[in-house]
N, C-alpha and C. Protein backbone atom coordinates (compact mmCIF):
# COMPACT_ATOMS: atom_id res chain seq x y z
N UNK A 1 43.18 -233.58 96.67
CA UNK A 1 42.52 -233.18 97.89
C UNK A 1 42.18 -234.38 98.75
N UNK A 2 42.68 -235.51 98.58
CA UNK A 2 42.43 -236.55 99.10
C UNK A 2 43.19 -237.49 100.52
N UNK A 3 42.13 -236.74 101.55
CA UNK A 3 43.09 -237.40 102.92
C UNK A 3 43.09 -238.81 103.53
N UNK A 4 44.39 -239.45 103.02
CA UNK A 4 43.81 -240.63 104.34
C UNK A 4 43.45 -240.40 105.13
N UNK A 5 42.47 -241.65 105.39
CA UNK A 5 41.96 -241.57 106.38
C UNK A 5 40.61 -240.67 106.38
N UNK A 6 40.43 -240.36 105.60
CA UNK A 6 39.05 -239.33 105.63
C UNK A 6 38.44 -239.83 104.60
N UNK A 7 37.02 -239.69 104.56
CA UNK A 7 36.11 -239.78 103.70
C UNK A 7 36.31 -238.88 102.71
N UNK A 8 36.30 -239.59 100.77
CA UNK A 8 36.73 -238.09 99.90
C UNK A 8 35.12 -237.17 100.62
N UNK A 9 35.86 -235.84 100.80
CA UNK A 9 35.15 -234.32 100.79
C UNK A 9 33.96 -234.22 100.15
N UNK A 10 33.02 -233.95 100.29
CA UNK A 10 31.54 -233.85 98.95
C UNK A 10 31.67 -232.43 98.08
N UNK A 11 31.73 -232.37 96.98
CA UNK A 11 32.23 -231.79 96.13
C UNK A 11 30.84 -231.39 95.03
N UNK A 12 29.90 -230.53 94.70
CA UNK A 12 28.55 -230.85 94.22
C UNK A 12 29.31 -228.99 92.61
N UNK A 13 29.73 -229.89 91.67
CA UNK A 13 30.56 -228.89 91.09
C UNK A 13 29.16 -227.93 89.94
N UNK A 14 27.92 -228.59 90.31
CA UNK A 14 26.43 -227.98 89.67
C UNK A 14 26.02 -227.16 90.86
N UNK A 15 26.42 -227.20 92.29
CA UNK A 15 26.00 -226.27 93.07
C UNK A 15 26.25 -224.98 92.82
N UNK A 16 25.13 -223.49 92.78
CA UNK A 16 25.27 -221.96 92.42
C UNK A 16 26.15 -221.65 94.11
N UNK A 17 26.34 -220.51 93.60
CA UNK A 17 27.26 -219.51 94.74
C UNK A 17 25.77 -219.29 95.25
N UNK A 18 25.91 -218.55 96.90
CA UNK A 18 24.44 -218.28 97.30
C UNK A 18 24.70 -216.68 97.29
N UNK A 19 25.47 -216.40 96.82
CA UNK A 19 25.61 -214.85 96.57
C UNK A 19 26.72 -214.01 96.31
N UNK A 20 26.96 -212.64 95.70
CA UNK A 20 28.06 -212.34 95.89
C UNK A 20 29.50 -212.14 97.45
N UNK A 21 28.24 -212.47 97.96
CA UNK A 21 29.05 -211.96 99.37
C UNK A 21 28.74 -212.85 100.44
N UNK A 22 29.59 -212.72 101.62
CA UNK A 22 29.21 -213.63 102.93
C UNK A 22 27.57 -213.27 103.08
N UNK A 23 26.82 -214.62 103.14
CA UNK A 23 25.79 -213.86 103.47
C UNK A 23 25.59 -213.99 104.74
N UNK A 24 25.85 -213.93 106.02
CA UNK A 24 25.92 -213.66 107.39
C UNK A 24 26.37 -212.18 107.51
N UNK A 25 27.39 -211.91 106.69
CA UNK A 25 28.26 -210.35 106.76
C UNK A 25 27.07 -209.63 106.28
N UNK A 26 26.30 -209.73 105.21
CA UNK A 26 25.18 -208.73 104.52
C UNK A 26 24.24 -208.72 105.52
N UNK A 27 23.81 -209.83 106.04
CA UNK A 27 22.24 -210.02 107.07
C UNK A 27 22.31 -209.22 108.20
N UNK A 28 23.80 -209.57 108.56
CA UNK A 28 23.88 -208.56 110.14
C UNK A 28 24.86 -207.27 110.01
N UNK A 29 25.03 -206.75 108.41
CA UNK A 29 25.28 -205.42 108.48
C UNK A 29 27.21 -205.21 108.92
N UNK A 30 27.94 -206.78 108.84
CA UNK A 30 29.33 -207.12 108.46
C UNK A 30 29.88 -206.49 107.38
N UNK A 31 31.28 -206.75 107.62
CA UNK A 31 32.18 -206.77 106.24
C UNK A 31 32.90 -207.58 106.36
N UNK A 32 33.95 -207.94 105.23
CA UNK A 32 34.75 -209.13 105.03
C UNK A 32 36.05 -209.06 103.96
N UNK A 33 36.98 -209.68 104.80
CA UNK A 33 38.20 -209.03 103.52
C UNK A 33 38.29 -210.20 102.31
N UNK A 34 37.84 -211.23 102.50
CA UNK A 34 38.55 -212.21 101.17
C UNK A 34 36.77 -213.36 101.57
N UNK A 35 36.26 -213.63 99.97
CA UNK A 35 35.08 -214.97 100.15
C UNK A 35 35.62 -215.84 99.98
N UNK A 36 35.00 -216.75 100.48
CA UNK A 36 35.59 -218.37 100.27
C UNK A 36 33.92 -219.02 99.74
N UNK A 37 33.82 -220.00 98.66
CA UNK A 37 32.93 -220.44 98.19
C UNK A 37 32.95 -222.24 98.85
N UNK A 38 32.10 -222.69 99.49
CA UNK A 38 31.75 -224.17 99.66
C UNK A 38 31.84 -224.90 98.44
N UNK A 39 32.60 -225.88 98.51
CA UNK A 39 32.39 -226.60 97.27
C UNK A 39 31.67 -227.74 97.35
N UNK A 40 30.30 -227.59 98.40
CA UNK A 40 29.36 -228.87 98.68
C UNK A 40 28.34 -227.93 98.27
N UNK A 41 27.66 -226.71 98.73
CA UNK A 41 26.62 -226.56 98.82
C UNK A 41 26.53 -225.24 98.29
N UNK A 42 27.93 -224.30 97.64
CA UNK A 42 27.77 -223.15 97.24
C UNK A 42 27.96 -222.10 98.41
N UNK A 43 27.56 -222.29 99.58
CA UNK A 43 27.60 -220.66 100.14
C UNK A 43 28.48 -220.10 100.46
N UNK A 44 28.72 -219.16 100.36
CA UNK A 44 29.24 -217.73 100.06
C UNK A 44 29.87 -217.56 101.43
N UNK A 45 31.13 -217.87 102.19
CA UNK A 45 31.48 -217.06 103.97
C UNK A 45 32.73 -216.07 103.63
N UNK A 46 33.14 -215.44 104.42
CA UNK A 46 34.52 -214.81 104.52
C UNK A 46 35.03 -215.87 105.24
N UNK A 47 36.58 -215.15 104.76
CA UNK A 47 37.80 -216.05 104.63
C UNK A 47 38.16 -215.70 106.72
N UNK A 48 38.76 -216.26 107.17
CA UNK A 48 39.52 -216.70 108.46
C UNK A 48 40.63 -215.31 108.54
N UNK A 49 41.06 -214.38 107.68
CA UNK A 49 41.48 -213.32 108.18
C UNK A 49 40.41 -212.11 108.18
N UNK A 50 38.79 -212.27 107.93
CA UNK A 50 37.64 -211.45 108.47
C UNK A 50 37.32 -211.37 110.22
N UNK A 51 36.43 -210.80 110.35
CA UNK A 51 36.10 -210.53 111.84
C UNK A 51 35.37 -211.68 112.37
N UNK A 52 34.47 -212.02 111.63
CA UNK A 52 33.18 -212.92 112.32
C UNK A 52 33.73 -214.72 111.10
N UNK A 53 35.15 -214.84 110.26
CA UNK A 53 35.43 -216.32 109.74
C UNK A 53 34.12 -216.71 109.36
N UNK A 54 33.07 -216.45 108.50
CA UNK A 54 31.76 -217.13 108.33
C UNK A 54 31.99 -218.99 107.51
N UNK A 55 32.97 -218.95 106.75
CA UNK A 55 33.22 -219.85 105.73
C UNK A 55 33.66 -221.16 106.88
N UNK A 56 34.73 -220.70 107.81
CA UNK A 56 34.88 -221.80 109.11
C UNK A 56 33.49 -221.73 109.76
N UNK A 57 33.21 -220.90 110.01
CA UNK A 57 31.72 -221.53 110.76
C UNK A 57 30.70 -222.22 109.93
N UNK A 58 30.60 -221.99 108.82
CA UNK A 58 29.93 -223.06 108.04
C UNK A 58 30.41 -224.34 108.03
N UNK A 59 31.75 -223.99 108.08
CA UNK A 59 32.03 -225.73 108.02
C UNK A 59 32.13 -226.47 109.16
N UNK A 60 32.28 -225.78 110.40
CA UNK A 60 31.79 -226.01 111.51
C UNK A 60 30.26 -226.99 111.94
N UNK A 61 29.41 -225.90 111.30
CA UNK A 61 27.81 -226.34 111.02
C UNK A 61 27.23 -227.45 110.70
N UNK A 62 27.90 -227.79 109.23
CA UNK A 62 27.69 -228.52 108.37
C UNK A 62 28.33 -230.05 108.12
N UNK A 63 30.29 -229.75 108.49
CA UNK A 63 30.89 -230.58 108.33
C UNK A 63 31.06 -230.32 106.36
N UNK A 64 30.76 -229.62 105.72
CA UNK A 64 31.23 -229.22 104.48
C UNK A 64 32.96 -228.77 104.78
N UNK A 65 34.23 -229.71 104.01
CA UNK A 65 35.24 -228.82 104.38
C UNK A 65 36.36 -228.49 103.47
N UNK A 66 35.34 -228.44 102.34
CA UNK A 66 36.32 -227.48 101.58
C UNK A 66 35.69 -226.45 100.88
N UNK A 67 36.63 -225.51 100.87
CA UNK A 67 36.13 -224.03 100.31
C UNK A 67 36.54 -223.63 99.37
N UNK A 68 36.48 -223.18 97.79
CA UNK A 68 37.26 -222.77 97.38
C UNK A 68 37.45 -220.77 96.88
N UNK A 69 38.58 -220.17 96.65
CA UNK A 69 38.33 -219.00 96.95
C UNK A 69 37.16 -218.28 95.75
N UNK A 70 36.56 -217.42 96.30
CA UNK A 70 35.65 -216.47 95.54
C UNK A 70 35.99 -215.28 95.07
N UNK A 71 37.42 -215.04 94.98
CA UNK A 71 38.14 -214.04 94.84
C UNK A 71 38.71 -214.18 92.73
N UNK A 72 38.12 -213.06 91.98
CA UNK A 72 38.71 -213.04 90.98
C UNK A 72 40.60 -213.66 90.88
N UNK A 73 40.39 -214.25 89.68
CA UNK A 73 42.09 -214.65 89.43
C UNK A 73 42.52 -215.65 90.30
N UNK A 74 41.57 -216.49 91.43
CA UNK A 74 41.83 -217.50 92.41
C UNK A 74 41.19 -218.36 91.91
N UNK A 75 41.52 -219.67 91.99
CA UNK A 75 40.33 -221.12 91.62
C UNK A 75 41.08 -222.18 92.63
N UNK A 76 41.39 -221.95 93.50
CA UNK A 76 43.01 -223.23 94.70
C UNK A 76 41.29 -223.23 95.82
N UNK A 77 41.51 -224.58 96.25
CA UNK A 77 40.71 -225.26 96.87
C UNK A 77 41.34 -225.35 98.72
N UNK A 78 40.57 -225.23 99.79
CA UNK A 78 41.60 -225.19 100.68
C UNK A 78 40.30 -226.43 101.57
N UNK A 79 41.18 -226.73 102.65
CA UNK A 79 40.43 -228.21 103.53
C UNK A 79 40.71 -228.02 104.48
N UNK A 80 39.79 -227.34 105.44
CA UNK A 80 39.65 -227.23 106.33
C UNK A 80 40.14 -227.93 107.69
N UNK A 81 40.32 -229.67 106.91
CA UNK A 81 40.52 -230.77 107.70
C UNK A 81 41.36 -230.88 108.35
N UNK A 82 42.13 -230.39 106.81
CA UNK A 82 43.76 -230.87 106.92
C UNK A 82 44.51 -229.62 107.03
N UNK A 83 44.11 -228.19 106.84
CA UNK A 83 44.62 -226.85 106.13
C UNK A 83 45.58 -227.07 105.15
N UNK A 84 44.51 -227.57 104.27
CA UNK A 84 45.92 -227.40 102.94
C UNK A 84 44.91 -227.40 101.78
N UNK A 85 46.36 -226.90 101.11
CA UNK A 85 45.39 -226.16 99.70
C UNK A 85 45.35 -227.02 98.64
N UNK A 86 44.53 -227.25 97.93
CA UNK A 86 44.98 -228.03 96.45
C UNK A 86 43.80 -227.36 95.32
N UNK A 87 43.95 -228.44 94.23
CA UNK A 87 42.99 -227.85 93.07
C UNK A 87 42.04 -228.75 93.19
N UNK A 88 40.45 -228.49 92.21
CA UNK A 88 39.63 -229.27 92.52
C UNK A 88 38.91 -229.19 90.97
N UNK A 89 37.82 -229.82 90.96
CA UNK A 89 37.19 -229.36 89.38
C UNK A 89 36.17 -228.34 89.56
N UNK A 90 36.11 -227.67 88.21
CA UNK A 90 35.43 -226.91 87.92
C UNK A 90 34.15 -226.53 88.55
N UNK A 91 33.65 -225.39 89.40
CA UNK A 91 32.44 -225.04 89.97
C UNK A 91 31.60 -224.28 88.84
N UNK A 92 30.36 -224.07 89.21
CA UNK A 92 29.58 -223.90 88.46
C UNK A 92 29.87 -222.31 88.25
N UNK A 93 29.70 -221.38 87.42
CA UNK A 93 29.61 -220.31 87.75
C UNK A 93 28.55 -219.37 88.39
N UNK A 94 28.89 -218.38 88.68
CA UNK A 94 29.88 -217.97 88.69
C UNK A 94 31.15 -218.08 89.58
N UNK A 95 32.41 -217.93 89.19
CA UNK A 95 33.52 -218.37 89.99
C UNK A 95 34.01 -217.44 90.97
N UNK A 96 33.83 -216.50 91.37
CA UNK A 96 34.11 -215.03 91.84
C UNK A 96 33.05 -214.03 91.85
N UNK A 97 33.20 -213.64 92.96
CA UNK A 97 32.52 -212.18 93.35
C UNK A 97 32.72 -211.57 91.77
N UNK A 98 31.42 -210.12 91.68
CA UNK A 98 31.94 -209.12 90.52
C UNK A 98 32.92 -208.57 90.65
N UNK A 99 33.85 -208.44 89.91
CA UNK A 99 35.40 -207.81 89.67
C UNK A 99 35.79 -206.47 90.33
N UNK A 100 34.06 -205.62 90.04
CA UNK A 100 34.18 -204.06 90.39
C UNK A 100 33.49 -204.00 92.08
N UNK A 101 33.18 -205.45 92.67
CA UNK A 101 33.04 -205.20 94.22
C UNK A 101 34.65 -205.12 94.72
N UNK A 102 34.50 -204.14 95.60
CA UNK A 102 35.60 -204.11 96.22
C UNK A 102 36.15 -204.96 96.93
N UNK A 103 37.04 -204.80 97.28
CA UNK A 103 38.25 -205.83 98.54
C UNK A 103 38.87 -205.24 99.84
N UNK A 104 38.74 -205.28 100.61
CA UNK A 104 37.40 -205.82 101.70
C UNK A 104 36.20 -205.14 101.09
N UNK A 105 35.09 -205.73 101.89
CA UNK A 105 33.58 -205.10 101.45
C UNK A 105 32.79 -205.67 102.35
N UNK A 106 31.50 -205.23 101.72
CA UNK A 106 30.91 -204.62 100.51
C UNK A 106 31.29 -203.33 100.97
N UNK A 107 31.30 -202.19 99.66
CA UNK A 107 31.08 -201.49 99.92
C UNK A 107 30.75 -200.51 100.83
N UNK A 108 31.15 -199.56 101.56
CA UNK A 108 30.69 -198.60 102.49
C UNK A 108 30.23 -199.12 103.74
N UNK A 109 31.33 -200.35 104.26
CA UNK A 109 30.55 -201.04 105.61
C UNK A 109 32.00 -201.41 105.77
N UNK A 110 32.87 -201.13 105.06
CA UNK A 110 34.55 -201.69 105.73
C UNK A 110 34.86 -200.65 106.95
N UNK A 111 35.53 -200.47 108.15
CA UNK A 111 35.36 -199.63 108.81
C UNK A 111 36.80 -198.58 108.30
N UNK A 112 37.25 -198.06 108.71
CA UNK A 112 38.45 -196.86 108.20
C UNK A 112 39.53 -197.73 108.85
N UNK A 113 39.46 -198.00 109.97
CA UNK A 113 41.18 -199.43 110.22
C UNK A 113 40.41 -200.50 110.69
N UNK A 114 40.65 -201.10 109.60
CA UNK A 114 39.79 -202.22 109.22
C UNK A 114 41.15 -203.41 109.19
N UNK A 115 42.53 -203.28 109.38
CA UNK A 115 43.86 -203.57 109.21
C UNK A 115 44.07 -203.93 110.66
N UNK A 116 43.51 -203.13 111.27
CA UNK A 116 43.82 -203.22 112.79
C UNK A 116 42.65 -204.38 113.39
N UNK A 117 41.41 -204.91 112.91
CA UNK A 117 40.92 -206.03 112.87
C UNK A 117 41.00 -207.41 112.45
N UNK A 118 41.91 -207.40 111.78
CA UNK A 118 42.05 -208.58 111.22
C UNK A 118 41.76 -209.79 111.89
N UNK A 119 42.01 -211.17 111.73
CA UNK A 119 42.51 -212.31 112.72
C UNK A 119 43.71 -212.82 112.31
């Protein structure tokens, strides 16, 4: 994950997730098709094909810029910097949303063409 020219990424692999879900998408009553987990500070955004990208706007915010996915069966690291993907070490758990939350979600807040929103 290492760009010339860039400072290595801050990487804090004892940082917790800040939740199962975007928490911007839960606060203001969102949904989100895919999480992406910070690998500086833990929080929780949707992925860049959601409505409101929370995970780019964090890194926007912050300057945190890598994410890695929060999606069961995923552990690939992506950089915002550069858009590219690589591997990274081990985050703390948990590594993924619960298995039995759905995809998009949460639950009962995806809209019925929710396909036709994408980005």
């Amino acid at each position: 994950m290492s760009d010339p020219g860039h400072e290595t990424p801050p990487i804090d692999p004892a940082a917790q997730p800040s939740g199962t879900g975007c928490q911007e998408c839960l606060a203001q009553d969102g949904w989100w098709v895919h999480l992406r987990r910070c690998a500086a500070c833990g929080h929780v955004g949707c992925c860049d094909s959601s409505p409101k990208q929370h995970g780019r706007r964090h890194f926007e915010q912050t300057s945190h810029p890598l994410v890695q996915s929060f999606e069961p069966g995923e552990d690939w690291f992506y950089d915002f910097r550069s858009d590219g993907f690589g591997l990274g070490p081990d985050l703390a758990p948990p590594t993924n949303h619960p298995e039995d939350q759905p995809v998009p979600g949460p639950e009962g807040r995806v809209p019925g063409n929710w396909q036709e929103l994408l980005n």
